[in-house]
C-alpha atoms as a PDB file:
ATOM      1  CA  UNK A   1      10.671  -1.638  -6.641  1.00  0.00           C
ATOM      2  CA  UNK A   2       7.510  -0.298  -6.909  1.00  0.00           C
ATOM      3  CA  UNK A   3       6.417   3.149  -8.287  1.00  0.00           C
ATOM      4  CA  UNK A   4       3.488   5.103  -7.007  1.00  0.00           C
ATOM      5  CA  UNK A   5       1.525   8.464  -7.444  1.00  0.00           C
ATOM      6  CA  UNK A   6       0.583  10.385  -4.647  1.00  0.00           C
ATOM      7  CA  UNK A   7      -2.520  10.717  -5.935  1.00  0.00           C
ATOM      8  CA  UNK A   8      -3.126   6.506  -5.734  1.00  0.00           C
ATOM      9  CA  UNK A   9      -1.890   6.110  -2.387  1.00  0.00           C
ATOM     10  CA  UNK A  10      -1.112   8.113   0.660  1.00  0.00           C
ATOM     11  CA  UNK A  11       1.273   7.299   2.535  1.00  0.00           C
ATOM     12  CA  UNK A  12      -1.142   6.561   5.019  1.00  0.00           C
ATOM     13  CA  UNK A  13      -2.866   3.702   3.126  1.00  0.00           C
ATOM     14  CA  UNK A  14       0.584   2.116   2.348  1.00  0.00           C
ATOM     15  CA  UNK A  15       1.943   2.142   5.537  1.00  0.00           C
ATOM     16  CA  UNK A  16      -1.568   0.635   6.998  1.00  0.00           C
ATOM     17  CA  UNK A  17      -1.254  -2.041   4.128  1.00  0.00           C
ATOM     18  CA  UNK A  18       2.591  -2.550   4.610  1.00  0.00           C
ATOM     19  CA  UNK A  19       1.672  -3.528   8.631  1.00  0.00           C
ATOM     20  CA  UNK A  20      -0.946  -5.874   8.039  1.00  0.00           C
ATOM     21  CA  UNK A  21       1.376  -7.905   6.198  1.00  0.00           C
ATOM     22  CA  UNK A  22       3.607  -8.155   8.916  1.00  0.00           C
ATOM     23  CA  UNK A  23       6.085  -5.789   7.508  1.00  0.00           C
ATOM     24  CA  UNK A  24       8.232  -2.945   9.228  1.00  0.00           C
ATOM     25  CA  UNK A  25       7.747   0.331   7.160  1.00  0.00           C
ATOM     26  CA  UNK A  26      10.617   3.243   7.359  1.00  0.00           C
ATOM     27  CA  UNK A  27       9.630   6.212   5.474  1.00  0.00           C
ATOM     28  CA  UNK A  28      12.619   8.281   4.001  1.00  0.00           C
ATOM     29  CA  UNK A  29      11.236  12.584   3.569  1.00  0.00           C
ATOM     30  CA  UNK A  30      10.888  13.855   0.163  1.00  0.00           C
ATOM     31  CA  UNK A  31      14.513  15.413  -0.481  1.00  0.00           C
ATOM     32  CA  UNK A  32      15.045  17.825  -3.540  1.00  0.00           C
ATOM     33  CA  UNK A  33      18.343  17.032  -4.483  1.00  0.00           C
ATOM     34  CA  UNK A  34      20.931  13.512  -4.640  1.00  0.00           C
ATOM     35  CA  UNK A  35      23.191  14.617  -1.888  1.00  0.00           C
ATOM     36  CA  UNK A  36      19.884  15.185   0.162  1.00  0.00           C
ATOM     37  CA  UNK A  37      18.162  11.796  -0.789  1.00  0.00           C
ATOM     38  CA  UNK A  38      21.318  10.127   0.778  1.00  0.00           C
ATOM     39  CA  UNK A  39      21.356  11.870   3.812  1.00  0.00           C
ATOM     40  CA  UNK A  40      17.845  11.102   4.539  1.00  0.00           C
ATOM     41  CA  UNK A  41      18.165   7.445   3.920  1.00  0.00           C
ATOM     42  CA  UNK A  42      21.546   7.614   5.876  1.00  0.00           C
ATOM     43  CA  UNK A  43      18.998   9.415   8.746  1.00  0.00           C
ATOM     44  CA  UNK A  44      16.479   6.999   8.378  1.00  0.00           C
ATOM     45  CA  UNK A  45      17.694   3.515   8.177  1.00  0.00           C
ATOM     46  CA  UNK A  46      20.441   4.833  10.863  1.00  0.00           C
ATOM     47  CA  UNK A  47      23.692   4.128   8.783  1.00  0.00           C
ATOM     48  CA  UNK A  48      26.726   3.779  11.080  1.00  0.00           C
ATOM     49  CA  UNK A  49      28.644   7.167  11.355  1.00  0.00           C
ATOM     50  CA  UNK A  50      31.193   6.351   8.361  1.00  0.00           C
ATOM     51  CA  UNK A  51      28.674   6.455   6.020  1.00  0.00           C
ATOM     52  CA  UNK A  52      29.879   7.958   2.942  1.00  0.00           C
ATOM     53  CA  UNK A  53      26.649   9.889   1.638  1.00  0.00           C
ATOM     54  CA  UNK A  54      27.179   8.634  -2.160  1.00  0.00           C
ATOM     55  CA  UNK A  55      25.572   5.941  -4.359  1.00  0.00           C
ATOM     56  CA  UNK A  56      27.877   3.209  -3.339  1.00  0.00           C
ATOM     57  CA  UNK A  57      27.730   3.990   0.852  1.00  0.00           C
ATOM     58  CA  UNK A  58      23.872   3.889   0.046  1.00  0.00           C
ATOM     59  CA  UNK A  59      24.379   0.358  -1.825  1.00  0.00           C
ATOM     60  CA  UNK A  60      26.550  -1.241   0.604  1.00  0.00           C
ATOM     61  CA  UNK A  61      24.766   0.243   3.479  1.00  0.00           C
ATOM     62  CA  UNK A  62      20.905  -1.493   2.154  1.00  0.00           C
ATOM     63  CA  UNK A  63      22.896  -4.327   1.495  1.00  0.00           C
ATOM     64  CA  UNK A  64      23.690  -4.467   5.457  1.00  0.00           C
ATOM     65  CA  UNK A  65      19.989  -3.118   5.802  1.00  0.00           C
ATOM     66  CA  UNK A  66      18.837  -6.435   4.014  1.00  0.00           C
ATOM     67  CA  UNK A  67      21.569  -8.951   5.879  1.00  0.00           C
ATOM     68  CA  UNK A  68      20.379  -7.913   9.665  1.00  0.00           C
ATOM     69  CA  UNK A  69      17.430  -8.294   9.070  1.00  0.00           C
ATOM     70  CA  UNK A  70      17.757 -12.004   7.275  1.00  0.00           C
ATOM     71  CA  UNK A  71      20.553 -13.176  10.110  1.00  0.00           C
ATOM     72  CA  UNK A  72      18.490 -11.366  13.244  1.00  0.00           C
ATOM     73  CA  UNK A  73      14.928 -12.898  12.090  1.00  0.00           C
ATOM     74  CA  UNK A  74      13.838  -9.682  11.987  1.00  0.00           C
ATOM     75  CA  UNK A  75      10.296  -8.889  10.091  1.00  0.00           C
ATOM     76  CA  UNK A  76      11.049  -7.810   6.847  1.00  0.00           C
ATOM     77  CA  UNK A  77      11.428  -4.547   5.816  1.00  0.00           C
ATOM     78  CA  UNK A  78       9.401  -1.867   2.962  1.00  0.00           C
ATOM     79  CA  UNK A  79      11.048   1.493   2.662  1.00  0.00           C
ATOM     80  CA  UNK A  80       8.652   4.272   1.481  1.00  0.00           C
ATOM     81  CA  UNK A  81      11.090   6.905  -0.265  1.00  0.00           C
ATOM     82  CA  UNK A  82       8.436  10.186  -1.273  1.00  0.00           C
ATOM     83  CA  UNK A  83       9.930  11.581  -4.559  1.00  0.00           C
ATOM     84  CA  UNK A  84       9.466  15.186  -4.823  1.00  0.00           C
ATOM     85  CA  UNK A  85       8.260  16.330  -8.718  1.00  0.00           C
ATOM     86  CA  UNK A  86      11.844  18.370  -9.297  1.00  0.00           C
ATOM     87  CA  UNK A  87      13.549  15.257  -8.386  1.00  0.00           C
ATOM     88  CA  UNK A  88      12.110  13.471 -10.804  1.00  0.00           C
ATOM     89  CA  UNK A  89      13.699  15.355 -13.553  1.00  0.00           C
ATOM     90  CA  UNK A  90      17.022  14.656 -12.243  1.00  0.00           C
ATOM     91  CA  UNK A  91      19.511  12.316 -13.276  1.00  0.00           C
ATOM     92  CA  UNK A  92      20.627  11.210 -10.564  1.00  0.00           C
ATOM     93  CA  UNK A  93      16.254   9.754  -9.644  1.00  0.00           C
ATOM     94  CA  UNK A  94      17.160   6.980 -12.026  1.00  0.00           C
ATOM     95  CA  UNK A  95      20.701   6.336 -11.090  1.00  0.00           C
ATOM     96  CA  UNK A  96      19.232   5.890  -6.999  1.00  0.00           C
ATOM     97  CA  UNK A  97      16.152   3.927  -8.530  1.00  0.00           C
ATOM     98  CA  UNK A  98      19.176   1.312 -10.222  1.00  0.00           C
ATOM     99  CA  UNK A  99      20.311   1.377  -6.621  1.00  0.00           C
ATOM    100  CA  UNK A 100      17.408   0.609  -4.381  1.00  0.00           C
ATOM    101  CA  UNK A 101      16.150  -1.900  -6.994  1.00  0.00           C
ATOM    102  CA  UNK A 102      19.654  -3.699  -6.260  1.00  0.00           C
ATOM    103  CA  UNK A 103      19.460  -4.027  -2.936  1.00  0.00           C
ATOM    104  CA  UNK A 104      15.772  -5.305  -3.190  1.00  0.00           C
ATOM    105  CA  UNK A 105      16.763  -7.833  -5.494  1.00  0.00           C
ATOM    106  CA  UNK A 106      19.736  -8.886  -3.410  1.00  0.00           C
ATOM    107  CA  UNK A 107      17.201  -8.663   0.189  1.00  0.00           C
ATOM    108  CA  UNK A 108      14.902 -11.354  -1.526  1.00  0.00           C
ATOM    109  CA  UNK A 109      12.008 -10.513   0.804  1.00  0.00           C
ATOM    110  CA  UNK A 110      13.513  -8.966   3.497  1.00  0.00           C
ATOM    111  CA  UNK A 111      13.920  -5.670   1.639  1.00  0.00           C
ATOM    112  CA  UNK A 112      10.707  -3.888  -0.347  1.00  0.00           C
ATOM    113  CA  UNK A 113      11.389  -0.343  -1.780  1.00  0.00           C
ATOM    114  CA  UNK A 114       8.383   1.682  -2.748  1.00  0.00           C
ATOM    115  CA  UNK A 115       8.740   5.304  -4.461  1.00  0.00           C
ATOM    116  CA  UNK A 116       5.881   7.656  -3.940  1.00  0.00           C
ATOM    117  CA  UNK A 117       5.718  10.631  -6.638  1.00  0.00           C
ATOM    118  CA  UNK A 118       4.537  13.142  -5.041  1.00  0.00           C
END
């Protein structure tokens, strides 16, 4: 997982650099608290229904993320998650950061995460 400033890269730039690899990008809003973060992944990277909206749903569900995309030769995917300053302060940023940096290590390549500080 990578960790960005704002102020280095817009999203913009990332997303232009992420698709001339030959990369899908999904870009998951800046969310102020944990329960919010979840929900907007859950939004964005369309999470089937049962989703529980906690750490491990999120786990399991990038886990499922990564495997589609490895067993439907899919191109590979970067999530951009924006990470409001507030958020940052938070507990629970480093306990989702453990998280996402699981699932990119289990994806191999098929799963980038990259936080933007914003």
């Amino acid at each position: 997982m990578k960790i960005y400033s704002a102020d280095t890269w817009t999203i913009e730039e990332l997303t232009e650099q992420i698709d001339g690899a030959g990369r899908r990008t999904l870009v998951v809003p800046a969310a102020g608290s944990k329960q919010a973060v979840l929900e907007s992944f859950r939004e964005v990277l369309d999470f089937p229904e049962d989703y529980g909206v906690d750490l491990d749903a999120l786990h399991d569900s990038l886990h499922d993320v990564a495997d589609a995309v490895t067993d439907d030769g899919e191109s590979p995917v970067t999530v951009i998650w924006q990470v409001p300053a507030a958020l940052r302060t938070d507990r629970s940023f480093g306990v989702i950061c453990e998280t996402l940096q699981d699932a990119e290590s289990y994806a191999g390549t098929s799963l980038d995460v990259i936080a933007v500080c914003l």
